[in-house]
C-alpha atoms as a PDB file:
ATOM      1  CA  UNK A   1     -56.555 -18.240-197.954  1.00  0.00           C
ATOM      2  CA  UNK A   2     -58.141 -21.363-197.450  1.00  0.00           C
ATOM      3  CA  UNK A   3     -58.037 -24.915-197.909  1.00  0.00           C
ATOM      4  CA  UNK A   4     -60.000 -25.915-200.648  1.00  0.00           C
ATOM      5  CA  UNK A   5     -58.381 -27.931-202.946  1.00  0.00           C
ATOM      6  CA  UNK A   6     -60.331 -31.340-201.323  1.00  0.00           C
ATOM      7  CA  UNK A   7     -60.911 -34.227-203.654  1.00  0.00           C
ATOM      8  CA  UNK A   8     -62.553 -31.969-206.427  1.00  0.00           C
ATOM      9  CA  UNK A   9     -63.070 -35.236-208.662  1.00  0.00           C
ATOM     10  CA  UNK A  10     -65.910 -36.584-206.611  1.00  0.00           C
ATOM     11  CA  UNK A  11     -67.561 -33.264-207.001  1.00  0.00           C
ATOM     12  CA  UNK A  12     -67.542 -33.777-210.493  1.00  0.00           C
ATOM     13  CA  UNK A  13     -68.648 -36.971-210.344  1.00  0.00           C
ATOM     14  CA  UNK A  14     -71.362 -35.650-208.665  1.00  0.00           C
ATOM     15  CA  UNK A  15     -72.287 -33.332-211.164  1.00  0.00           C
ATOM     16  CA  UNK A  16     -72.044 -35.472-214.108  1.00  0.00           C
ATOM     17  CA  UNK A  17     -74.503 -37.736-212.656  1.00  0.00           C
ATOM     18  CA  UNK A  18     -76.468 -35.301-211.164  1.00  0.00           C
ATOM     19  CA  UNK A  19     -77.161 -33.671-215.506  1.00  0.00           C
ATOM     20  CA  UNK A  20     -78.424 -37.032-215.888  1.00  0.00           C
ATOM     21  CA  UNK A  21     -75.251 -37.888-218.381  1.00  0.00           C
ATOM     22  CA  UNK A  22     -74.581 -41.580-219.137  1.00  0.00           C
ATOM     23  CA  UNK A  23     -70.771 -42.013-220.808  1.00  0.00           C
ATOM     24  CA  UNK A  24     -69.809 -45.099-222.597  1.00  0.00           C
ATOM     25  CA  UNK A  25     -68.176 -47.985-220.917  1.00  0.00           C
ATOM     26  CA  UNK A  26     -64.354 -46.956-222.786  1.00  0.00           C
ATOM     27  CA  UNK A  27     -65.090 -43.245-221.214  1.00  0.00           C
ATOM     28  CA  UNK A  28     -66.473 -44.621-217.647  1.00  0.00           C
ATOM     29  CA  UNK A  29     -63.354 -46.742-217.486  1.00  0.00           C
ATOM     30  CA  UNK A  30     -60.816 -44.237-218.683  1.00  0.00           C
ATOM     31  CA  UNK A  31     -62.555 -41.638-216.560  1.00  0.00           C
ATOM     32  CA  UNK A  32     -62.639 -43.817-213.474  1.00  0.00           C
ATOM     33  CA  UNK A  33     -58.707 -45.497-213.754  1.00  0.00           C
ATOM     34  CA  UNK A  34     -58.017 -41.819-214.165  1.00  0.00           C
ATOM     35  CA  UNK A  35     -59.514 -40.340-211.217  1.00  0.00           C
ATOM     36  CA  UNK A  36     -58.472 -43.660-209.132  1.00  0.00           C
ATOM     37  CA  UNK A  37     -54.666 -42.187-210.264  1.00  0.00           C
ATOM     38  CA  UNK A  38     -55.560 -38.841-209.411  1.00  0.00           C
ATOM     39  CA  UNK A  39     -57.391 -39.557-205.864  1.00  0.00           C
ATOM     40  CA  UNK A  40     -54.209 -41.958-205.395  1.00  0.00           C
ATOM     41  CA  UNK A  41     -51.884 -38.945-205.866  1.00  0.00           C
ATOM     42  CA  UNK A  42     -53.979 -36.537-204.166  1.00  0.00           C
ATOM     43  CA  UNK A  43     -53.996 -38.598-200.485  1.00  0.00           C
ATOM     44  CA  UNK A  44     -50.149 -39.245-201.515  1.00  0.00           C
ATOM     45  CA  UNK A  45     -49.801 -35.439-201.466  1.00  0.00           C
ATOM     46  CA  UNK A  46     -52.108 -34.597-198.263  1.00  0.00           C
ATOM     47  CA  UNK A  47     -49.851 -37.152-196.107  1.00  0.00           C
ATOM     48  CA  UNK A  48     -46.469 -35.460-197.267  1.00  0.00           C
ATOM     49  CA  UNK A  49     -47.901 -32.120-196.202  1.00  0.00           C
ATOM     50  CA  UNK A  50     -49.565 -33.552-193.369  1.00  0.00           C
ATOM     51  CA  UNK A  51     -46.151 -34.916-192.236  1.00  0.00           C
ATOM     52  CA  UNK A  52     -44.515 -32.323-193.046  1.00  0.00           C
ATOM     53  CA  UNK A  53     -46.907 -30.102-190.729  1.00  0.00           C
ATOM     54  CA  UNK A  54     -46.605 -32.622-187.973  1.00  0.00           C
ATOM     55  CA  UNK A  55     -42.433 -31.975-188.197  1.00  0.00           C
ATOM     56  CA  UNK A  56     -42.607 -28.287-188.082  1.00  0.00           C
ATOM     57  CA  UNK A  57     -45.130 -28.300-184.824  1.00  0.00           C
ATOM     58  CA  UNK A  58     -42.885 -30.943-183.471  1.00  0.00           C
ATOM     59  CA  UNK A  59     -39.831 -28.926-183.920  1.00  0.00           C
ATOM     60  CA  UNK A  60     -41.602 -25.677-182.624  1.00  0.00           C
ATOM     61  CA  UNK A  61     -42.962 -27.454-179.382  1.00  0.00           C
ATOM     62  CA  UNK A  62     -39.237 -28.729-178.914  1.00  0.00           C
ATOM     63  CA  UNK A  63     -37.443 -25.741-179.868  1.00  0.00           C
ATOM     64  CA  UNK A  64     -40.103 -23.869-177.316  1.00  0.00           C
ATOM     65  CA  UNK A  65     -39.377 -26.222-175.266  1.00  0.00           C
ATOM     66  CA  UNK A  66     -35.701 -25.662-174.790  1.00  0.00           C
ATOM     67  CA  UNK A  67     -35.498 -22.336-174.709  1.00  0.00           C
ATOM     68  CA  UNK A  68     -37.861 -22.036-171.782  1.00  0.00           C
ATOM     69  CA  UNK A  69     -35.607 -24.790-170.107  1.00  0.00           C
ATOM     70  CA  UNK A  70     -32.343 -23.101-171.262  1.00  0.00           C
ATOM     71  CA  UNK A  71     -33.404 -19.609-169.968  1.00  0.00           C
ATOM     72  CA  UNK A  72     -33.966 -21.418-167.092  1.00  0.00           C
ATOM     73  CA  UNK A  73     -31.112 -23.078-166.972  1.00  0.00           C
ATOM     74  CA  UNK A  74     -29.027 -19.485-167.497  1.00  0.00           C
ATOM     75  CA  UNK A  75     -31.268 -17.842-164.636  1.00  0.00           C
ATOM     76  CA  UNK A  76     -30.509 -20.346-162.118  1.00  0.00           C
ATOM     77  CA  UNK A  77     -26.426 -20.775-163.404  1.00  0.00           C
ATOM     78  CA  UNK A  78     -26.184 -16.912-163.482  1.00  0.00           C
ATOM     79  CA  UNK A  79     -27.792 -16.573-159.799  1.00  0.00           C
ATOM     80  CA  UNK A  80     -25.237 -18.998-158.720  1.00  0.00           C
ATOM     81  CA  UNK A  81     -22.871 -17.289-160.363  1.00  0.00           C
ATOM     82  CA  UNK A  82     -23.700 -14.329-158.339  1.00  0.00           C
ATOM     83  CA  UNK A  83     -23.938 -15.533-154.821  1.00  0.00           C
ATOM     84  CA  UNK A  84     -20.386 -17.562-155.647  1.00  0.00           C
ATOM     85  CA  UNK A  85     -18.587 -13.905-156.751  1.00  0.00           C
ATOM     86  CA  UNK A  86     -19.819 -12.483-153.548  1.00  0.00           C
ATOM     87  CA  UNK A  87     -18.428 -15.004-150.839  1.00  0.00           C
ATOM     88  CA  UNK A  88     -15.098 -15.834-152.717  1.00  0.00           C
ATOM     89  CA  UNK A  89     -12.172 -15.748-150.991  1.00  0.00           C
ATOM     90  CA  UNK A  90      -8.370 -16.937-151.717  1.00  0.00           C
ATOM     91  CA  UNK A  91      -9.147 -20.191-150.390  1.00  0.00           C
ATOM     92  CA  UNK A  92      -8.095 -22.355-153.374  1.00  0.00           C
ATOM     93  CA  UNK A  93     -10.890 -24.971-152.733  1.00  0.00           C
ATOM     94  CA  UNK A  94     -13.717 -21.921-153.346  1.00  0.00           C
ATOM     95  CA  UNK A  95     -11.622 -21.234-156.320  1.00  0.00           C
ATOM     96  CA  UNK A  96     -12.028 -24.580-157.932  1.00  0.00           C
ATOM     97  CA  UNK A  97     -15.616 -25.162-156.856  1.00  0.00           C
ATOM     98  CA  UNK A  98     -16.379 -21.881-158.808  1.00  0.00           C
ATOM     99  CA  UNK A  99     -14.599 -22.543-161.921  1.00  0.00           C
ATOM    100  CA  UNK A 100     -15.946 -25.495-162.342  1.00  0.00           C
ATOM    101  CA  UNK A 101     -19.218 -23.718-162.425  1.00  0.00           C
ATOM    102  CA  UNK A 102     -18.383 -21.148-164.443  1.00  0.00           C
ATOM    103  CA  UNK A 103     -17.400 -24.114-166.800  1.00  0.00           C
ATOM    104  CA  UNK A 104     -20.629 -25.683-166.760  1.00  0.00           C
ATOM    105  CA  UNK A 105     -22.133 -22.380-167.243  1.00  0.00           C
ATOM    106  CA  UNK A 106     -20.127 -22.192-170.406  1.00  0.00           C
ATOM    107  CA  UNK A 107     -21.039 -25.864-171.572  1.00  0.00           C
ATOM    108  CA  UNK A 108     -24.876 -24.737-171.488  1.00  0.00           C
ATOM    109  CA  UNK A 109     -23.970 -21.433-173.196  1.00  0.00           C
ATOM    110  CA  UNK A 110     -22.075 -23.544-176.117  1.00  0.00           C
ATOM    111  CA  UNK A 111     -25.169 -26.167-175.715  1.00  0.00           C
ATOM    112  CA  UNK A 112     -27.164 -23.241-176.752  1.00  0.00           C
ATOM    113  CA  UNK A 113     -25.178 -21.773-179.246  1.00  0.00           C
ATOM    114  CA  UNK A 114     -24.961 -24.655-181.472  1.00  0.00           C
ATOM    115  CA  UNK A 115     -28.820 -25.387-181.678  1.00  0.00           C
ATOM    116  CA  UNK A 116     -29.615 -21.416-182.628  1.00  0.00           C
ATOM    117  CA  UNK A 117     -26.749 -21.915-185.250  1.00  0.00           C
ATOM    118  CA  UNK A 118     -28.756 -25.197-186.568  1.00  0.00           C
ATOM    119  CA  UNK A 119     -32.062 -23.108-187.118  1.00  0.00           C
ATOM    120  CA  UNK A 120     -30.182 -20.315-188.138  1.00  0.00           C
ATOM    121  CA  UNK A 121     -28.291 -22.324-191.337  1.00  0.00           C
ATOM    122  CA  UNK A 122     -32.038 -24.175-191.899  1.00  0.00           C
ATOM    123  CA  UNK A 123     -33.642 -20.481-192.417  1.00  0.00           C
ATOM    124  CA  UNK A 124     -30.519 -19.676-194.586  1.00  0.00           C
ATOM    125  CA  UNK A 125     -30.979 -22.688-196.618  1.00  0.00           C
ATOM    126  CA  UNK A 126     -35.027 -21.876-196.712  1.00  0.00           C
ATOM    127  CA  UNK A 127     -34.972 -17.905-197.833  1.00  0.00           C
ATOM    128  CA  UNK A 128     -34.432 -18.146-201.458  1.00  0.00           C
ATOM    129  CA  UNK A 129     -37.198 -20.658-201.884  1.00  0.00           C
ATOM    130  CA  UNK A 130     -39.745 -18.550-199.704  1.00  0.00           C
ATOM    131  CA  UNK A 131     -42.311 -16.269-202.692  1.00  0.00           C
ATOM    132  CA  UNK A 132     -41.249 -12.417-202.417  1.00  0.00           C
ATOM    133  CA  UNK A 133     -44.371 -11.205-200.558  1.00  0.00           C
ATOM    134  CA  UNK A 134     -43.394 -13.771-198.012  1.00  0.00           C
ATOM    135  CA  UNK A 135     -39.964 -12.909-197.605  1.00  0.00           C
ATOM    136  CA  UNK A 136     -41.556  -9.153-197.237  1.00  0.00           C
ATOM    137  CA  UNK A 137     -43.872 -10.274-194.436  1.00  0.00           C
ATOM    138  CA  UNK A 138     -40.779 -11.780-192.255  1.00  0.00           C
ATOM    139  CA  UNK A 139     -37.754  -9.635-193.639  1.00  0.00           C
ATOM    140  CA  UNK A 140     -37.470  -7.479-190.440  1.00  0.00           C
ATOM    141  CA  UNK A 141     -36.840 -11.212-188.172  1.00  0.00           C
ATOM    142  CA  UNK A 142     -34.797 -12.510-191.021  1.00  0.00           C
ATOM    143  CA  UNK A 143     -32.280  -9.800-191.186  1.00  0.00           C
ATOM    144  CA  UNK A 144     -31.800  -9.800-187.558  1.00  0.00           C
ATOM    145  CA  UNK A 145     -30.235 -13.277-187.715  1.00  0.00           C
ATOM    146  CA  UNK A 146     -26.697 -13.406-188.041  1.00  0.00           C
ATOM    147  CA  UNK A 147     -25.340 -13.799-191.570  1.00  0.00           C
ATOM    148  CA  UNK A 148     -23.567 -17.212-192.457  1.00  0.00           C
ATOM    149  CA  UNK A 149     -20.009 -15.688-193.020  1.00  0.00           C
ATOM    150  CA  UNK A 150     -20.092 -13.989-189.283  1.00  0.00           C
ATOM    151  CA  UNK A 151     -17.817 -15.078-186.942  1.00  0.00           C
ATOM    152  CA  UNK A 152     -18.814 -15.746-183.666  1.00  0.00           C
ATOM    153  CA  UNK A 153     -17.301 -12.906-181.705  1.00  0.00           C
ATOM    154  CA  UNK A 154     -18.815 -10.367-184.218  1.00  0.00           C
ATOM    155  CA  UNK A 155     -22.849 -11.668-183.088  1.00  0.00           C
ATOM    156  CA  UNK A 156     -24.088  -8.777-180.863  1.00  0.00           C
ATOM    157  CA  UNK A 157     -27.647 -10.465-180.171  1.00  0.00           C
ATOM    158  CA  UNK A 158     -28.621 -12.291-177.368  1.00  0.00           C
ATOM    159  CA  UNK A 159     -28.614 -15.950-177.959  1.00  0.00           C
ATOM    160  CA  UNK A 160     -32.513 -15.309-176.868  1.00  0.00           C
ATOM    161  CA  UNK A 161     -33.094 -13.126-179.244  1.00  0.00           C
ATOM    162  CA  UNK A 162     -31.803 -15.118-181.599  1.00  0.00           C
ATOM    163  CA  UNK A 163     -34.294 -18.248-180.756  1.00  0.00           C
ATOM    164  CA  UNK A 164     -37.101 -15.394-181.219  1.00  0.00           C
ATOM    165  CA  UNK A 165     -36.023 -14.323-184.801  1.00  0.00           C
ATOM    166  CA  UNK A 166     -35.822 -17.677-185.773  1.00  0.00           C
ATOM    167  CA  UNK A 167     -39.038 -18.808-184.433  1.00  0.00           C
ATOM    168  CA  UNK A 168     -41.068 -16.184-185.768  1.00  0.00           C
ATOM    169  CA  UNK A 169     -39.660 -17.024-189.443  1.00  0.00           C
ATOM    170  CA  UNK A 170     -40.139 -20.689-188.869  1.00  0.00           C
ATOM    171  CA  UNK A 171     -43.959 -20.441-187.752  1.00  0.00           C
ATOM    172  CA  UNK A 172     -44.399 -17.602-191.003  1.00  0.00           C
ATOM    173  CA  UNK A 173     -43.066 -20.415-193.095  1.00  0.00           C
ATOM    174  CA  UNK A 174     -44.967 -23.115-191.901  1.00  0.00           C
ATOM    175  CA  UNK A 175     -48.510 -21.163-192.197  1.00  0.00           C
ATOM    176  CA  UNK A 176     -47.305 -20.707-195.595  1.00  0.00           C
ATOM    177  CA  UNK A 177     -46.516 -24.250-196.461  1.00  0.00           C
ATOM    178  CA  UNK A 178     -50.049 -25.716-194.742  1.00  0.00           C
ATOM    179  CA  UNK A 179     -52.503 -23.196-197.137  1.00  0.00           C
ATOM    180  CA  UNK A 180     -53.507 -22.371-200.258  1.00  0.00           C
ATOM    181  CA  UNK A 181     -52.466 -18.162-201.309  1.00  0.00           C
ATOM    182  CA  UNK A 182     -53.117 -16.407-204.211  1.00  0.00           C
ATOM    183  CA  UNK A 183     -51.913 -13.160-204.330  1.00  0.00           C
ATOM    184  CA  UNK A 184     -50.908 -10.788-207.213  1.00  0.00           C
ATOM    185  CA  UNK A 185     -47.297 -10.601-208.331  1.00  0.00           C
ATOM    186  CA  UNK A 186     -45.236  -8.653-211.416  1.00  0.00           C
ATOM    187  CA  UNK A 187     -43.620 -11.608-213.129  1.00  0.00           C
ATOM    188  CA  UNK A 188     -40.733 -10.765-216.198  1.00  0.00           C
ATOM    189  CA  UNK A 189     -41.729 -13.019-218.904  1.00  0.00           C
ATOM    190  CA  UNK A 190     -39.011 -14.369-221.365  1.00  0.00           C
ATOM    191  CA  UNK A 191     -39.945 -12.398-224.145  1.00  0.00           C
ATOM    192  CA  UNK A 192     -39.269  -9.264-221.636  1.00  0.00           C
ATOM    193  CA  UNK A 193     -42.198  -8.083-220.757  1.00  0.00           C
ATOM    194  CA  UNK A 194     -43.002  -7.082-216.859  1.00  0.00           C
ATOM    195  CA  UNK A 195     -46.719  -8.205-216.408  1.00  0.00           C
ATOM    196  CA  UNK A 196     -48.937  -8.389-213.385  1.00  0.00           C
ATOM    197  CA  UNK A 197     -50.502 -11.602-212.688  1.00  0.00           C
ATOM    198  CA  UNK A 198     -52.072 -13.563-210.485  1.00  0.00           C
ATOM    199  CA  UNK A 199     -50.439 -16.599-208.695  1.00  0.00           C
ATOM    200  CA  UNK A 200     -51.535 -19.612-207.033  1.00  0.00           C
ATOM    201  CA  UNK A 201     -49.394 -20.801-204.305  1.00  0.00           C
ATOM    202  CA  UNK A 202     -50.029 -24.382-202.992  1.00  0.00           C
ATOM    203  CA  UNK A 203     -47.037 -24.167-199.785  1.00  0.00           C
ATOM    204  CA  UNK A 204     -43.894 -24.656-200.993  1.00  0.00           C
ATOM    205  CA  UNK A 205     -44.678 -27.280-203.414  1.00  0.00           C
ATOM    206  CA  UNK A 206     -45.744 -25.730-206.610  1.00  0.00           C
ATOM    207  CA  UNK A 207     -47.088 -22.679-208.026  1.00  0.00           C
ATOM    208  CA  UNK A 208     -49.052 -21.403-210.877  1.00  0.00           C
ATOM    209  CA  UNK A 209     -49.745 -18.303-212.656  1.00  0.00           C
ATOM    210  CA  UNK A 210     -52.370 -16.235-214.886  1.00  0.00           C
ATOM    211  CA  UNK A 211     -52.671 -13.085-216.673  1.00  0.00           C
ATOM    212  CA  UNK A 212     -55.922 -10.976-217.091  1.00  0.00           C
ATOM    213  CA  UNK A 213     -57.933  -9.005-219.303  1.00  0.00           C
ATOM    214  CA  UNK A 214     -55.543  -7.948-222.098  1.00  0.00           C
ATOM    215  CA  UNK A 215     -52.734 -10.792-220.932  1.00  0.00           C
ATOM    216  CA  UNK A 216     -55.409 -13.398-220.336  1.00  0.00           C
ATOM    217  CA  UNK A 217     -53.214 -15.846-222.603  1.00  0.00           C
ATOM    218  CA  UNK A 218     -50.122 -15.529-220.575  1.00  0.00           C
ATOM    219  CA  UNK A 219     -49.981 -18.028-218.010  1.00  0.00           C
ATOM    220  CA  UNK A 220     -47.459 -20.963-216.565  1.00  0.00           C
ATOM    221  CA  UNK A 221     -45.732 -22.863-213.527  1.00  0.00           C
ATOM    222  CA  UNK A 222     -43.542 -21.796-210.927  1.00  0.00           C
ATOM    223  CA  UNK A 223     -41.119 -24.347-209.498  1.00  0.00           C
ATOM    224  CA  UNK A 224     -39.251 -24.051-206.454  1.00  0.00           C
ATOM    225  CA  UNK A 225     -35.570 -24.446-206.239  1.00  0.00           C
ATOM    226  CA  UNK A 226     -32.550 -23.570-204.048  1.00  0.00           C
ATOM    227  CA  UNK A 227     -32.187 -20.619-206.052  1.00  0.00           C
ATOM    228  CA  UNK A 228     -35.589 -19.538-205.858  1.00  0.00           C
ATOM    229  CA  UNK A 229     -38.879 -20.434-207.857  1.00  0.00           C
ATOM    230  CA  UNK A 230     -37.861 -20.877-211.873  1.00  0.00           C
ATOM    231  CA  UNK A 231     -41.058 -19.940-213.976  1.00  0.00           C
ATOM    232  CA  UNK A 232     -41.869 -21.905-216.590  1.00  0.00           C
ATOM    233  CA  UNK A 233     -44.485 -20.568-219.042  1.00  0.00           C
ATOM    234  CA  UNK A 234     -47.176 -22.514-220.499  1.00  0.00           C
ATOM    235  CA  UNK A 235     -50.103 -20.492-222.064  1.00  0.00           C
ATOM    236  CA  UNK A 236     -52.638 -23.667-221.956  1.00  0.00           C
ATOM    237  CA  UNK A 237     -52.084 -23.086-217.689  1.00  0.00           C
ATOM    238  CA  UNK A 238     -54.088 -19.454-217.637  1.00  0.00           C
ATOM    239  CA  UNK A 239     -57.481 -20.870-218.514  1.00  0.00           C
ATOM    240  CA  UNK A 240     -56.807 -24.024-215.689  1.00  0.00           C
ATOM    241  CA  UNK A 241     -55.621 -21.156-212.982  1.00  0.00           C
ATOM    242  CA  UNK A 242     -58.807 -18.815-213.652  1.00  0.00           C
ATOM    243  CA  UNK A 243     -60.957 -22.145-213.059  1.00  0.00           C
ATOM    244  CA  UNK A 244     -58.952 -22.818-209.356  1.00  0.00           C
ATOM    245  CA  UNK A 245     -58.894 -19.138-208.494  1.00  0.00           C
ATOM    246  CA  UNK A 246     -62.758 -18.702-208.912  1.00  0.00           C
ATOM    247  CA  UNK A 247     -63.106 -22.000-206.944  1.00  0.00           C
ATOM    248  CA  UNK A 248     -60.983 -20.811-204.015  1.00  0.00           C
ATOM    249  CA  UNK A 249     -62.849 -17.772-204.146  1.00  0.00           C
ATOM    250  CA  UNK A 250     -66.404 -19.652-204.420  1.00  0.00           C
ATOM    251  CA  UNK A 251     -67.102 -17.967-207.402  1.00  0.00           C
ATOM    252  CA  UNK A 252     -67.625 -21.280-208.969  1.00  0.00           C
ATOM    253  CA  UNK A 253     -68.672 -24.744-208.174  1.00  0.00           C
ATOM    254  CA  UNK A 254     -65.825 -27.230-207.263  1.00  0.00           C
ATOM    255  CA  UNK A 255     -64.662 -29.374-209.398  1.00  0.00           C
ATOM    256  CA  UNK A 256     -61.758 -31.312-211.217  1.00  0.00           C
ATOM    257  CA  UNK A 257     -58.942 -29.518-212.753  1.00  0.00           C
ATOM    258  CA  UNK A 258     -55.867 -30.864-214.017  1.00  0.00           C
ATOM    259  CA  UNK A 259     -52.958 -29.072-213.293  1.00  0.00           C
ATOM    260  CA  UNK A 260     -49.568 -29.834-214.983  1.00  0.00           C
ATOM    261  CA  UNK A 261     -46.665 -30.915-212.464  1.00  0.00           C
ATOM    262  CA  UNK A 262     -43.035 -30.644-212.815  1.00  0.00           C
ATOM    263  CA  UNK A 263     -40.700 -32.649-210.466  1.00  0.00           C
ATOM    264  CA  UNK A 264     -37.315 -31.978-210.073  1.00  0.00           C
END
């Protein structure tokens, strides 16, 4: 997986003029308000990912950050804790000065609880957009979290453990979203039939896919939704998605392909 799909207009430009090829003033125009549009799209695109990037390190750091402060935190409250239970007596004053520790100890526990629960109901949200071979790769941390409809009391994990789980799916997810993947996948087409094919991922954003050989015509989108990624077939995508594929591969020179788009 790499990133490869960089500005592949300019390489064409490149290689038009490099053949030697002189198009008419109605093409050159056309060509060039097109691949202004295109570029203009293009950088559009990068900064949205690059943003979104930016977010997802910026929540990690943070998230890394309060856990390390929060286990802290619990370390230092529980030793307290400790030293309090051993020296207590039946003077009321003790008494007091204890519970209100034990109070603040339960403040930062609550503190704590409520964050995990926030990246928790994100991942939720997340899983039935995430590709199947992803959801695969990170099913083991995902099924540790606790399921939406548990109630509190029934959560045996560590609030700890928890923030691990969750952090190991979020960092899966952002990898994901920041590259290009293609990977083979057995797609059911509408007319019923179960075909292997190969599909190119770019993130979370869109995806495409291709048959082969004997299937070479079948071919189409895949859009992401809340309820997973709808497939939309198009034959006239196969032929543009064996072009990418062998450019992300370097089987072929870069250039410009036009890929169809559908926003929801």
């Amino acid at each position: 997986m790499n990133r490869c799909l960089f500005p592949l207009v300019l390489c064409l430009v490149s290689a038009v003029l490099a053949a030697g090829q002189t198009p008419s003033d109605s093409a050159t125009k056309d060509y060039l308000a097109l691949s202004r549009e295109l570029l203009n799209k293009y950088y559009e695109t990068q900064k949205l990912l690059s943003k979104e990037e930016t977010d997802w390190k910026t929540g990690k750091e943070i998230v890394g950050s309060r856990l390390a402060l929060m286990k802290a935190q619990m370390k230092e409250l529980t030793e307290k804790t400790a030293e309090q239970q051993k020296t207590i007596t039946t003077n009321d004053t003790e008494r007091e000065k204890l519970d209100a520790q034990n109070k603040e100890l339960l403040t930062t526990q609550d503190l704590q609880v409520s964050a995990i629960q926030k990246l928790e109901t994100r991942v939720h949200s997340l899983w039935p957009m995430l590709p199947a071979f992803l959801q695969d790769k990170i099913k083991g941390q995902y099924e540790r979290l606790p399921k939406p409809e548990m109630k509190p009391e029934d959560i045996k994990s560590s609030v700890g453990e928890r923030f691990v789980n969750v952090l190991i799916v979020i960092n899966e997810v952002n990898k994901f979203h920041s590259d290009v993947t293609v990977i083979n996948e057995r797609r059911k087409l509408a007319d019923g039939r179960e075909l292997e094919v190969r599909v190119l991922y770019l993130g979370l954003a869109a995806g495409y896919f291709a048959g082969s050989g004997e299937t070479a015509d079948v071919g189409g989108m895949l859009v992401p939704g809340p309820k997973g990624w709808e497939t939309v077939e198009d034959p006239k995508v196969a032929a543009l998605v064996d072009e990418v594929i062998a450019m992300n591969k370097g089987d072929k020179v870069a250039g410009f392909v036009s890929l169809p788009v559908k926003v929801r």
